[in-house]
N, C-alpha and C. Protein backbone atom coordinates (compact mmCIF):
# COMPACT_ATOMS: atom_id res chain seq x y z
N UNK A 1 102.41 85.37 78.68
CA UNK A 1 101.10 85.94 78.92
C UNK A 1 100.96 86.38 80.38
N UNK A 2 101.89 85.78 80.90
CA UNK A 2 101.47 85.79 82.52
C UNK A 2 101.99 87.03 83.30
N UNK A 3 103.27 87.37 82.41
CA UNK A 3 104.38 88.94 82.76
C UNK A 3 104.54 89.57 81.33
N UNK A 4 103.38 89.24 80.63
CA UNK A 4 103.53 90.60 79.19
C UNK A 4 103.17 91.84 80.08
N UNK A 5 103.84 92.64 78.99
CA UNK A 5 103.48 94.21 79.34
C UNK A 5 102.07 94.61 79.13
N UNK A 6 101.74 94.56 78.21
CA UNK A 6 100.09 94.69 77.67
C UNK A 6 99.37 93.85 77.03
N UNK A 7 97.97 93.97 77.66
CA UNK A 7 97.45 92.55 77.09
C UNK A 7 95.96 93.14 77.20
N UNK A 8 95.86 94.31 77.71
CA UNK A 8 94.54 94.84 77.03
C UNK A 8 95.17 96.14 77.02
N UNK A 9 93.55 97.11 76.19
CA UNK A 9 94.20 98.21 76.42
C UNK A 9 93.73 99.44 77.51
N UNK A 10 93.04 98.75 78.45
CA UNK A 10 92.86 99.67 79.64
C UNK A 10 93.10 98.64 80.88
N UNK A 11 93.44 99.37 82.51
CA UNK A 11 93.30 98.24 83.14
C UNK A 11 92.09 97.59 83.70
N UNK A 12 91.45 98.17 83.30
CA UNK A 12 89.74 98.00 83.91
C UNK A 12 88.75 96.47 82.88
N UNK A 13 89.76 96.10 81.98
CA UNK A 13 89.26 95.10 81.10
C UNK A 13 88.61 95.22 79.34
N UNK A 14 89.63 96.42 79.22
CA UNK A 14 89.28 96.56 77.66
C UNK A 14 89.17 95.65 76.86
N UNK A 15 89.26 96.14 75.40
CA UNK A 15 89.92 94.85 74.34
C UNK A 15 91.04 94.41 74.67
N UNK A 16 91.64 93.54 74.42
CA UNK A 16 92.70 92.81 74.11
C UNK A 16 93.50 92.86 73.14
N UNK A 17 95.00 93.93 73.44
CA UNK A 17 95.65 94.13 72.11
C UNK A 17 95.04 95.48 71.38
N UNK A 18 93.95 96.17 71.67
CA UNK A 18 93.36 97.17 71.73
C UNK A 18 92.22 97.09 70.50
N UNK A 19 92.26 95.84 70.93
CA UNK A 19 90.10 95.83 70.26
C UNK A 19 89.63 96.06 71.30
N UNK A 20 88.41 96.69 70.37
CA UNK A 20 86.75 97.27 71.24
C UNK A 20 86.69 96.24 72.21
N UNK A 21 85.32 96.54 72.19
CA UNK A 21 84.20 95.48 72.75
C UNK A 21 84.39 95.06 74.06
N UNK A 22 85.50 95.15 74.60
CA UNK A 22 85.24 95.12 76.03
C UNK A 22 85.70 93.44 76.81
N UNK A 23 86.11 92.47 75.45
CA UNK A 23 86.11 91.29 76.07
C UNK A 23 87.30 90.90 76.93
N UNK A 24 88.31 91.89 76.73
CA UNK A 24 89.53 91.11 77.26
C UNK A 24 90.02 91.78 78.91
N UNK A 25 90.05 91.18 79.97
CA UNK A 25 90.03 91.07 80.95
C UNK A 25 91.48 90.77 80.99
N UNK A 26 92.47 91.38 81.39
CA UNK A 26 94.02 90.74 81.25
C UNK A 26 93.73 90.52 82.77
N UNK A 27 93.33 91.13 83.50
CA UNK A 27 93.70 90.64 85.74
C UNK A 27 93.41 89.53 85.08
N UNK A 28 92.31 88.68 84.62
CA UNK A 28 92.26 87.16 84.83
C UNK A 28 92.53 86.66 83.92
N UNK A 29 92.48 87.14 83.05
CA UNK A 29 93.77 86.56 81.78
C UNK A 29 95.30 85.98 82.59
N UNK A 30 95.70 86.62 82.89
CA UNK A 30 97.28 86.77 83.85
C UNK A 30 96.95 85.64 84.94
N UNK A 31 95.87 85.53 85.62
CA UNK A 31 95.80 84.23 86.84
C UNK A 31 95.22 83.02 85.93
N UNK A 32 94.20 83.12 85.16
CA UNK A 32 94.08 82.08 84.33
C UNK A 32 95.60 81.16 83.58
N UNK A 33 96.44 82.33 82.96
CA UNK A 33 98.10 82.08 82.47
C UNK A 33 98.75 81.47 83.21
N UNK A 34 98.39 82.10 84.81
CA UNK A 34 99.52 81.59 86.18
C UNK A 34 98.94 80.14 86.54
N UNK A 35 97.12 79.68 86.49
CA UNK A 35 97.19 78.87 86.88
C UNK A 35 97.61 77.98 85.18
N UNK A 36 97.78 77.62 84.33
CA UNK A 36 98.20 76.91 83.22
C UNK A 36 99.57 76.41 83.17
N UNK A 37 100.24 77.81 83.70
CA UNK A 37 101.99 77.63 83.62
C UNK A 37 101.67 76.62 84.58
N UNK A 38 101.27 76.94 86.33
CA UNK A 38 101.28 75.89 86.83
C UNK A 38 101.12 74.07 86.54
N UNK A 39 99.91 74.19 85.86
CA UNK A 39 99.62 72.98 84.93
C UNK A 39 101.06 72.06 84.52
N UNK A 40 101.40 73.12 83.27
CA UNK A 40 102.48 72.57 82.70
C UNK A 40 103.81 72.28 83.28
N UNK A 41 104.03 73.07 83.96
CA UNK A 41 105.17 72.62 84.96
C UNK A 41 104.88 71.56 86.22
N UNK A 42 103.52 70.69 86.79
CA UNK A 42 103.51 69.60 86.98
C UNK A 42 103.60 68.45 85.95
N UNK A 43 103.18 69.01 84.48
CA UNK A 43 102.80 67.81 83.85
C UNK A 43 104.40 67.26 83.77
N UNK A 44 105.48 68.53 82.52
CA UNK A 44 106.51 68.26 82.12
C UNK A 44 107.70 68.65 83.19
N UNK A 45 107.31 69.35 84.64
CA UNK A 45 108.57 69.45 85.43
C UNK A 45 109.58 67.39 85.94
N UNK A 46 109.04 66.83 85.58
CA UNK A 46 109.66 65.37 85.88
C UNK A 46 110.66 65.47 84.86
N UNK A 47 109.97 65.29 83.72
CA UNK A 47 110.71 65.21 82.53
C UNK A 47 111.41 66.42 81.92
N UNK A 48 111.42 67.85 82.55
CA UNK A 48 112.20 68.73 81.58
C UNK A 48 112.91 69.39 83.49
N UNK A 49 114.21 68.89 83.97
CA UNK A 49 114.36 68.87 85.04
C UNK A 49 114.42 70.51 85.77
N UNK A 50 114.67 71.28 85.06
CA UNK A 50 115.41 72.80 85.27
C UNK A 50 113.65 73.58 85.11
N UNK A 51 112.50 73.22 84.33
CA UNK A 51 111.68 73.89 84.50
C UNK A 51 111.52 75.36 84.99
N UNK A 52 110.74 74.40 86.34
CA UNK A 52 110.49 75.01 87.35
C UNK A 52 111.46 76.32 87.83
N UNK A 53 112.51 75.81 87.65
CA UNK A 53 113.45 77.05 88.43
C UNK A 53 113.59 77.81 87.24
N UNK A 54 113.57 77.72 86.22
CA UNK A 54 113.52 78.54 85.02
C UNK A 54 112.23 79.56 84.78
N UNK A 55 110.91 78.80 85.28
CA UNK A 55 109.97 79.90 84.90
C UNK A 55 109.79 80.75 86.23
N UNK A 56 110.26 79.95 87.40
CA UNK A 56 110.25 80.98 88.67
C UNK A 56 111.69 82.00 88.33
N UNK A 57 112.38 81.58 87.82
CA UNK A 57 113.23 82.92 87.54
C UNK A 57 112.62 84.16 86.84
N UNK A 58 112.05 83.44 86.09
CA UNK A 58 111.04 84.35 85.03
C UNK A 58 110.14 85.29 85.73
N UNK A 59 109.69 84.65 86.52
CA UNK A 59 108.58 85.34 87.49
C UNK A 59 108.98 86.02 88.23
N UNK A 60 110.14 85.70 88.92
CA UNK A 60 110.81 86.92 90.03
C UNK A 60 111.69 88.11 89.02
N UNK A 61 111.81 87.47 87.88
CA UNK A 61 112.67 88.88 86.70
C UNK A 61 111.23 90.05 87.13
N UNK A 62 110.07 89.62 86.79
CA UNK A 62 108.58 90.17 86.50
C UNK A 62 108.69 91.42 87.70
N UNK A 63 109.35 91.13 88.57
CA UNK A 63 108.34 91.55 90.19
C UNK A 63 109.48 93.23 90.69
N UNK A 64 110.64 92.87 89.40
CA UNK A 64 111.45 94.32 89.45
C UNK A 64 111.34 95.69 89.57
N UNK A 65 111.14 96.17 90.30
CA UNK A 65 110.19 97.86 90.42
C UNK A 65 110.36 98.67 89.21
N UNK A 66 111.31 98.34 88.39
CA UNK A 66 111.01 99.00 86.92
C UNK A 66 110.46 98.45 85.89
N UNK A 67 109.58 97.19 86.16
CA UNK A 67 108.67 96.79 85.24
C UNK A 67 107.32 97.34 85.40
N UNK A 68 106.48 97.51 84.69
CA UNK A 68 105.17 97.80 84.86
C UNK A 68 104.61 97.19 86.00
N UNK A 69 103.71 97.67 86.50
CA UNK A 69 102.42 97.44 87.79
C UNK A 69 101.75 95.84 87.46
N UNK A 70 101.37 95.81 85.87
CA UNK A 70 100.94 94.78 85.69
C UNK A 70 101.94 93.34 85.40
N UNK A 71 102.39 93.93 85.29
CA UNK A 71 104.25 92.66 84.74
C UNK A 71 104.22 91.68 86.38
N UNK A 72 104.15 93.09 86.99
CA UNK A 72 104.64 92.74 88.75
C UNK A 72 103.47 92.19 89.26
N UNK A 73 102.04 92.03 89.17
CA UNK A 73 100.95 91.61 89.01
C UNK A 73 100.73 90.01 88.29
N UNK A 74 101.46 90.06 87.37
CA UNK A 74 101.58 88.89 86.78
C UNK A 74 102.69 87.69 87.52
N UNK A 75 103.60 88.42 88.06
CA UNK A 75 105.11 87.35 88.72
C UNK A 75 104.18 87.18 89.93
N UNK A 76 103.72 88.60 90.73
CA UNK A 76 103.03 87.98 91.83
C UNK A 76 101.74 87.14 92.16
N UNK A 77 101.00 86.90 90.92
CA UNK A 77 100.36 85.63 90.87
C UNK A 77 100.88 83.87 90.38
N UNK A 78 101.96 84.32 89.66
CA UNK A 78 102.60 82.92 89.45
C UNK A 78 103.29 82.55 90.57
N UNK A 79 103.64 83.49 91.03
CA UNK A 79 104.77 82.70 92.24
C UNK A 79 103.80 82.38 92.87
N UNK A 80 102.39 82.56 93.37
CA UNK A 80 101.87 82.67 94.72
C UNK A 80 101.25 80.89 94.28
N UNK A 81 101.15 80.71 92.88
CA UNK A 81 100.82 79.66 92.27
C UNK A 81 101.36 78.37 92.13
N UNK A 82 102.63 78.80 92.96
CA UNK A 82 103.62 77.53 93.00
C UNK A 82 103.89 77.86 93.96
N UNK A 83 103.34 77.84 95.16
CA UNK A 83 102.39 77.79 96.47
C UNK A 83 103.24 78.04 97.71
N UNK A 84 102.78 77.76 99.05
CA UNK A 84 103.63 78.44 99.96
C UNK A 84 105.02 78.75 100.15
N UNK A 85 105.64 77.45 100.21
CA UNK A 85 107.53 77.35 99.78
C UNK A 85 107.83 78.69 99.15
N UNK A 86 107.30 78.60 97.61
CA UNK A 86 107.71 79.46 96.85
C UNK A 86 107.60 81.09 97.39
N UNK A 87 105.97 81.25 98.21
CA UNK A 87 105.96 82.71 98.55
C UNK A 87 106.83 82.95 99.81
N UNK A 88 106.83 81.97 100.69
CA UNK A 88 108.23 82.11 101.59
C UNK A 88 109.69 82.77 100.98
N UNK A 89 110.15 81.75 99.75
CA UNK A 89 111.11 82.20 99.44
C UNK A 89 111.18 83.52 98.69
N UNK A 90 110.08 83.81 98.13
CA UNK A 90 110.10 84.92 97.05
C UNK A 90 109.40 86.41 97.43
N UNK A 91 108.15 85.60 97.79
CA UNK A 91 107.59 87.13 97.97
C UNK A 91 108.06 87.96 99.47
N UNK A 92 107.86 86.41 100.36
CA UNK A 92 108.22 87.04 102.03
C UNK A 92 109.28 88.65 101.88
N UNK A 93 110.55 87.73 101.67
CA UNK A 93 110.93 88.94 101.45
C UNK A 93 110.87 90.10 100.67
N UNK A 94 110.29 90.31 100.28
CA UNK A 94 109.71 91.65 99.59
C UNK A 94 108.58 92.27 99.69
N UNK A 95 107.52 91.81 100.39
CA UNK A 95 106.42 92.09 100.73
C UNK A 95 106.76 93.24 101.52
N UNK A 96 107.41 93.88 102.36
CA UNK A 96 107.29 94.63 103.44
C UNK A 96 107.96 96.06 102.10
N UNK A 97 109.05 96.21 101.77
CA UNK A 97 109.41 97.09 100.78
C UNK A 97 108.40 97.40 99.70
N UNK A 98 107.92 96.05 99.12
CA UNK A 98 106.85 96.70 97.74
C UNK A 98 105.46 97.19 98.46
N UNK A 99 104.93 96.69 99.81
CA UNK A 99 103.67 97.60 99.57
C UNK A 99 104.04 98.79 100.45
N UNK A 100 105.35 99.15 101.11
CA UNK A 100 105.76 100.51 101.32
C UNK A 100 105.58 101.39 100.27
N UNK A 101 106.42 100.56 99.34
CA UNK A 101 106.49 101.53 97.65
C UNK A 101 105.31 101.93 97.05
N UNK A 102 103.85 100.91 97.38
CA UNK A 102 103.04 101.21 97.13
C UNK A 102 101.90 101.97 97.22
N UNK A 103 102.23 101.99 98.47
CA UNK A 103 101.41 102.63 99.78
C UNK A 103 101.77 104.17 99.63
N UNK A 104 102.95 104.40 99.10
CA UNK A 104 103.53 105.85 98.83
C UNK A 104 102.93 105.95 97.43
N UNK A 105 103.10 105.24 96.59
CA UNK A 105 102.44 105.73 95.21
C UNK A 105 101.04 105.93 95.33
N UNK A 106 100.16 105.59 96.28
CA UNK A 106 98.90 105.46 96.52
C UNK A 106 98.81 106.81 97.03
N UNK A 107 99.80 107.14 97.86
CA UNK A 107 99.33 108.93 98.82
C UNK A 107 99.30 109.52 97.62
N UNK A 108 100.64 109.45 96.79
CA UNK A 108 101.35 110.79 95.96
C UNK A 108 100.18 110.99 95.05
N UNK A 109 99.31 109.98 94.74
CA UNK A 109 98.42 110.14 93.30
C UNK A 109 97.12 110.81 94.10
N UNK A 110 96.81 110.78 95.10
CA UNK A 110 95.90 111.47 95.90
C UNK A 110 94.62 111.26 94.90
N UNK A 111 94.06 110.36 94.01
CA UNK A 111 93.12 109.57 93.09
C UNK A 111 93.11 110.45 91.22
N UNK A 112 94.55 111.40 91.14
CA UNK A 112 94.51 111.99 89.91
C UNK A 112 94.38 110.45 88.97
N UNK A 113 95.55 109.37 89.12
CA UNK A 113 95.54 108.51 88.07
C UNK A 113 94.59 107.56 88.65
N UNK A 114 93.59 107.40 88.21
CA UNK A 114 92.17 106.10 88.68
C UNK A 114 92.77 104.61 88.26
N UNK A 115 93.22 104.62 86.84
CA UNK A 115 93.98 103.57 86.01
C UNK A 115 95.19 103.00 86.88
N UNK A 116 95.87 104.21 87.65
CA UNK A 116 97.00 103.87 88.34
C UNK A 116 97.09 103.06 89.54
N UNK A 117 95.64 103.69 89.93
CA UNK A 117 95.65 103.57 91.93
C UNK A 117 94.78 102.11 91.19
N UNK A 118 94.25 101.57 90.72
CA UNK A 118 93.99 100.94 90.48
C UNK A 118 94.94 99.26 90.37
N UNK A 119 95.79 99.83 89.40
CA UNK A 119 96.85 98.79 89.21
C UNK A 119 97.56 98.29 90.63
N UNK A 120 97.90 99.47 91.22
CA UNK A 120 98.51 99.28 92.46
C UNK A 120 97.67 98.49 93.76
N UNK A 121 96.54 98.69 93.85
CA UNK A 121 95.60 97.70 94.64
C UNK A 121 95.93 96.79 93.91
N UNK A 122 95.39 96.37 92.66
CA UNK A 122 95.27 94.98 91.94
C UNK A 122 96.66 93.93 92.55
N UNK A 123 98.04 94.76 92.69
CA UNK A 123 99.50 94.39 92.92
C UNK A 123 99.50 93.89 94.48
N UNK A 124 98.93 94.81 94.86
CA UNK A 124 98.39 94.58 96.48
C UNK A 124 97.77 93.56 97.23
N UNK A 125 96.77 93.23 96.30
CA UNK A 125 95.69 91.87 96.37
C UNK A 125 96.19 90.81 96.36
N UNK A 126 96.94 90.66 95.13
CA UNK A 126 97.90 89.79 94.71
C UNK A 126 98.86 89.50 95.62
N UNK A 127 99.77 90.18 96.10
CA UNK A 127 100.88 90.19 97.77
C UNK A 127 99.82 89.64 98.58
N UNK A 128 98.62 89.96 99.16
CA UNK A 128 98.29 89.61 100.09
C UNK A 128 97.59 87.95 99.87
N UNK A 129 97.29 87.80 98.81
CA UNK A 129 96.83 86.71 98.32
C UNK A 129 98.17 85.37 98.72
N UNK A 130 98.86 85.70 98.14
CA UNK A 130 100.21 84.90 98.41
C UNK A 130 101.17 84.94 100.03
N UNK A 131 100.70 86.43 100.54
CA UNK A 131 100.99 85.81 101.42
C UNK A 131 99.84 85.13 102.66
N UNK A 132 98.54 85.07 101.75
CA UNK A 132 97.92 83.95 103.24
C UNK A 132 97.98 83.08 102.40
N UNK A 133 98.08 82.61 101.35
CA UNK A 133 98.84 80.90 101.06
C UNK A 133 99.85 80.43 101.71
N UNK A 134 100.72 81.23 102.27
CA UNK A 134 101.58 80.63 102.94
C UNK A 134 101.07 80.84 104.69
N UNK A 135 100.85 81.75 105.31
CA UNK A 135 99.94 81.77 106.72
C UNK A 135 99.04 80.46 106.47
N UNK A 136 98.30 80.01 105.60
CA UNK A 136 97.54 78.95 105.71
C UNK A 136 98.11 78.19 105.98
N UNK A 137 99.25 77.75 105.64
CA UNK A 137 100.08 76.78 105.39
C UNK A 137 100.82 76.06 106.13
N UNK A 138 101.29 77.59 106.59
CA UNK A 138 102.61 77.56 107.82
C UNK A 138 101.85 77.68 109.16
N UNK A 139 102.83 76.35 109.95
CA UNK A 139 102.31 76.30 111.34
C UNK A 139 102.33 77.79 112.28
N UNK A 140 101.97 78.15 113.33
CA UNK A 140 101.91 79.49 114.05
C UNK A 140 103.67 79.15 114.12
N UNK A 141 104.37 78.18 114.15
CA UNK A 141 105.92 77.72 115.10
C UNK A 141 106.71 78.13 113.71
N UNK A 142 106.41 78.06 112.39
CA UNK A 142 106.63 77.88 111.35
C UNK A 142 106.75 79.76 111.04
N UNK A 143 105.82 80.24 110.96
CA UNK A 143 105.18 81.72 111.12
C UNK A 143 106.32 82.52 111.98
N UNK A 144 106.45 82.07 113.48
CA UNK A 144 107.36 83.37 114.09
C UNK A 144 108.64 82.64 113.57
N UNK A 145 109.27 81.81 112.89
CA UNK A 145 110.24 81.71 112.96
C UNK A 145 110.45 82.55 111.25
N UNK A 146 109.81 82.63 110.27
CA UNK A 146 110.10 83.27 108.92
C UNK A 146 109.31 84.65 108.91
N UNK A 147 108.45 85.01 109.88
CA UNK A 147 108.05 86.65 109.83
C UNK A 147 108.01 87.46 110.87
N UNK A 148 108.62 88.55 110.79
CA UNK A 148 108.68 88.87 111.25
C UNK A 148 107.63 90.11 112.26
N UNK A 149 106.76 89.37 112.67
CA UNK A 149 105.71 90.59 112.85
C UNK A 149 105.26 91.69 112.92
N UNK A 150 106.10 92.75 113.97
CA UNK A 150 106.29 93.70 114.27
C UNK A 150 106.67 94.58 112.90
N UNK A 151 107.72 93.92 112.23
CA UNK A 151 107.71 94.96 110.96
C UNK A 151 106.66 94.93 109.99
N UNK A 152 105.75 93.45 109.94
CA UNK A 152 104.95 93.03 109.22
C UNK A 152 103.64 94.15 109.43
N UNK A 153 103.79 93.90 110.67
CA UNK A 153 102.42 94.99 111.38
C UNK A 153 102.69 96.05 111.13
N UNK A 154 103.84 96.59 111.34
CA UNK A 154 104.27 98.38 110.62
C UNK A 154 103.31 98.48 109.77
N UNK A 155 103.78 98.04 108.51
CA UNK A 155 103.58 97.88 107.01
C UNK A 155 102.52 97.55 106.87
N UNK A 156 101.64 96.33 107.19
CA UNK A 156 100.47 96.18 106.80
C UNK A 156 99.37 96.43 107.80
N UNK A 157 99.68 96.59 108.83
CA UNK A 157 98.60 96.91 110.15
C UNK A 157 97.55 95.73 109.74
N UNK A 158 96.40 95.75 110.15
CA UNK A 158 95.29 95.05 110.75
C UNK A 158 95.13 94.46 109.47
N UNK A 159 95.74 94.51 107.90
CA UNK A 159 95.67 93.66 107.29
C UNK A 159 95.67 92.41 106.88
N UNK A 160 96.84 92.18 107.79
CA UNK A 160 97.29 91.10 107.99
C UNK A 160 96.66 90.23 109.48
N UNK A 161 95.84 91.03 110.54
CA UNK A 161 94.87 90.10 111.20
C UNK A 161 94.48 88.41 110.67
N UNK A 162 93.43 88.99 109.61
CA UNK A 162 93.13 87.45 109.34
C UNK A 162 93.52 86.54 108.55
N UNK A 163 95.09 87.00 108.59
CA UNK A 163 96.19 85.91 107.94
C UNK A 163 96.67 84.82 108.47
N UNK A 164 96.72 85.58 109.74
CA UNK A 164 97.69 85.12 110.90
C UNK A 164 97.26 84.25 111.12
N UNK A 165 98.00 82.76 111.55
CA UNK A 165 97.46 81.53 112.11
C UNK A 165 97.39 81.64 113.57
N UNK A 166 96.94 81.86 114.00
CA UNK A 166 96.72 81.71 115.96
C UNK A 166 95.72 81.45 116.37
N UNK A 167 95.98 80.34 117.47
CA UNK A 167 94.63 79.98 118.00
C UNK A 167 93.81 80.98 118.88
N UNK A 168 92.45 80.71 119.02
CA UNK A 168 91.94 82.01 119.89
C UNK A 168 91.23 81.45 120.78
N UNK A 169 90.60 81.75 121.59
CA UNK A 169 89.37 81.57 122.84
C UNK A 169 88.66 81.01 122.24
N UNK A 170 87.91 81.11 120.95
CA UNK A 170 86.90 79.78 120.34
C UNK A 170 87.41 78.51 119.49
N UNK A 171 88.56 78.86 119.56
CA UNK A 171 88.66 76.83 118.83
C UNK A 171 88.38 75.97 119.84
N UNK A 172 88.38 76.41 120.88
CA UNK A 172 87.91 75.33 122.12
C UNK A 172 85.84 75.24 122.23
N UNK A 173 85.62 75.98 121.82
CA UNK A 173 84.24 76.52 121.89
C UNK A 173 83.51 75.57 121.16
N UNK A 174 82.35 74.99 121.51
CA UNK A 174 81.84 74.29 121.19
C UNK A 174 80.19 74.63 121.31
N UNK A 175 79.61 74.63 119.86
CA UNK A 175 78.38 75.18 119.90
C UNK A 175 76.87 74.35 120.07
């Protein structure tokens, strides 16, 4: 559920499976899925030992530039779900290439596909989501040693501002 291909039939929150009515929401269908897998892989990762590395394989299969927008939407909420470590190892590196890729699919459509430019933010949100789980996480000492800024800043410019862990002139400030 979490890296199906379709699970409604528009991305804006159609039916589900392509009934009417409007109820099925797959964006939170897909994080609702990501947080469950999570679930289950604390309950039974003790007891079923390979789990974990089995459904994170699963999830990084998801995040392949020839899967759908939403597939890649789906890996990049599970991974971000099995929390900083994981987006260190998984997304870090790829973050700077996929929202290049994206950022170009975003010019080229100049707003013809709405459905499209759409998906591609949604993919976007998701990257950035995962990576301030890990900026939260990770010490500033922790931070320059796994990112690289300067390219980070290329790529995401002032996006990435209030990710960043650094202290400023008011943590000392006292009101």
């Amino acid at each position: 559920c979490v890296v199906a291909r379709r699970l409604a039939t528009d991305g804006f929150g159609g039916g589900v499976d392509g009934e009417g009515g409007g109820g099925g929401n797959h964006w939170a269908l897909r994080e609702e899925a990501a947080g469950v897998l999570m679930s289950a892989c604390s309950i039974f990762g003790e007891q079923y030992t390979t789990l974990k590395a089995r459904v994170l394989r699963t999830l990084c299969e998801a995040l392949s530039p020839d899967m759908p927008l939403t597939t890649q939407y789906g890996g990049l909420v599970g991974i971000s779900r099995f929390g900083p470590k994981a987006v260190d190892a998984f997304l870090l590196p790829l973050a700077t290439p996929y929202w290049t890729r994206w950022d170009d699919a975003l010019q080229a459509s100049q707003g013809n596909n709405i459905a499209g430019r759409f998906e591609i933010q949604q993919c976007q949100r998701a990257l950035l989501d995962g990576l301030a789980s890990f900026m939260r996480s990770a010490s500033p000492e922790e931070q320059s040693q796994r990112v690289d800024w300067d390219a980070m800043f290329d790529v995401f410019g002032e996006r990435l501002i209030p990710l960043r862990a650094e202290p400023s002139d008011y943590v000392d400030c006292f009101v």
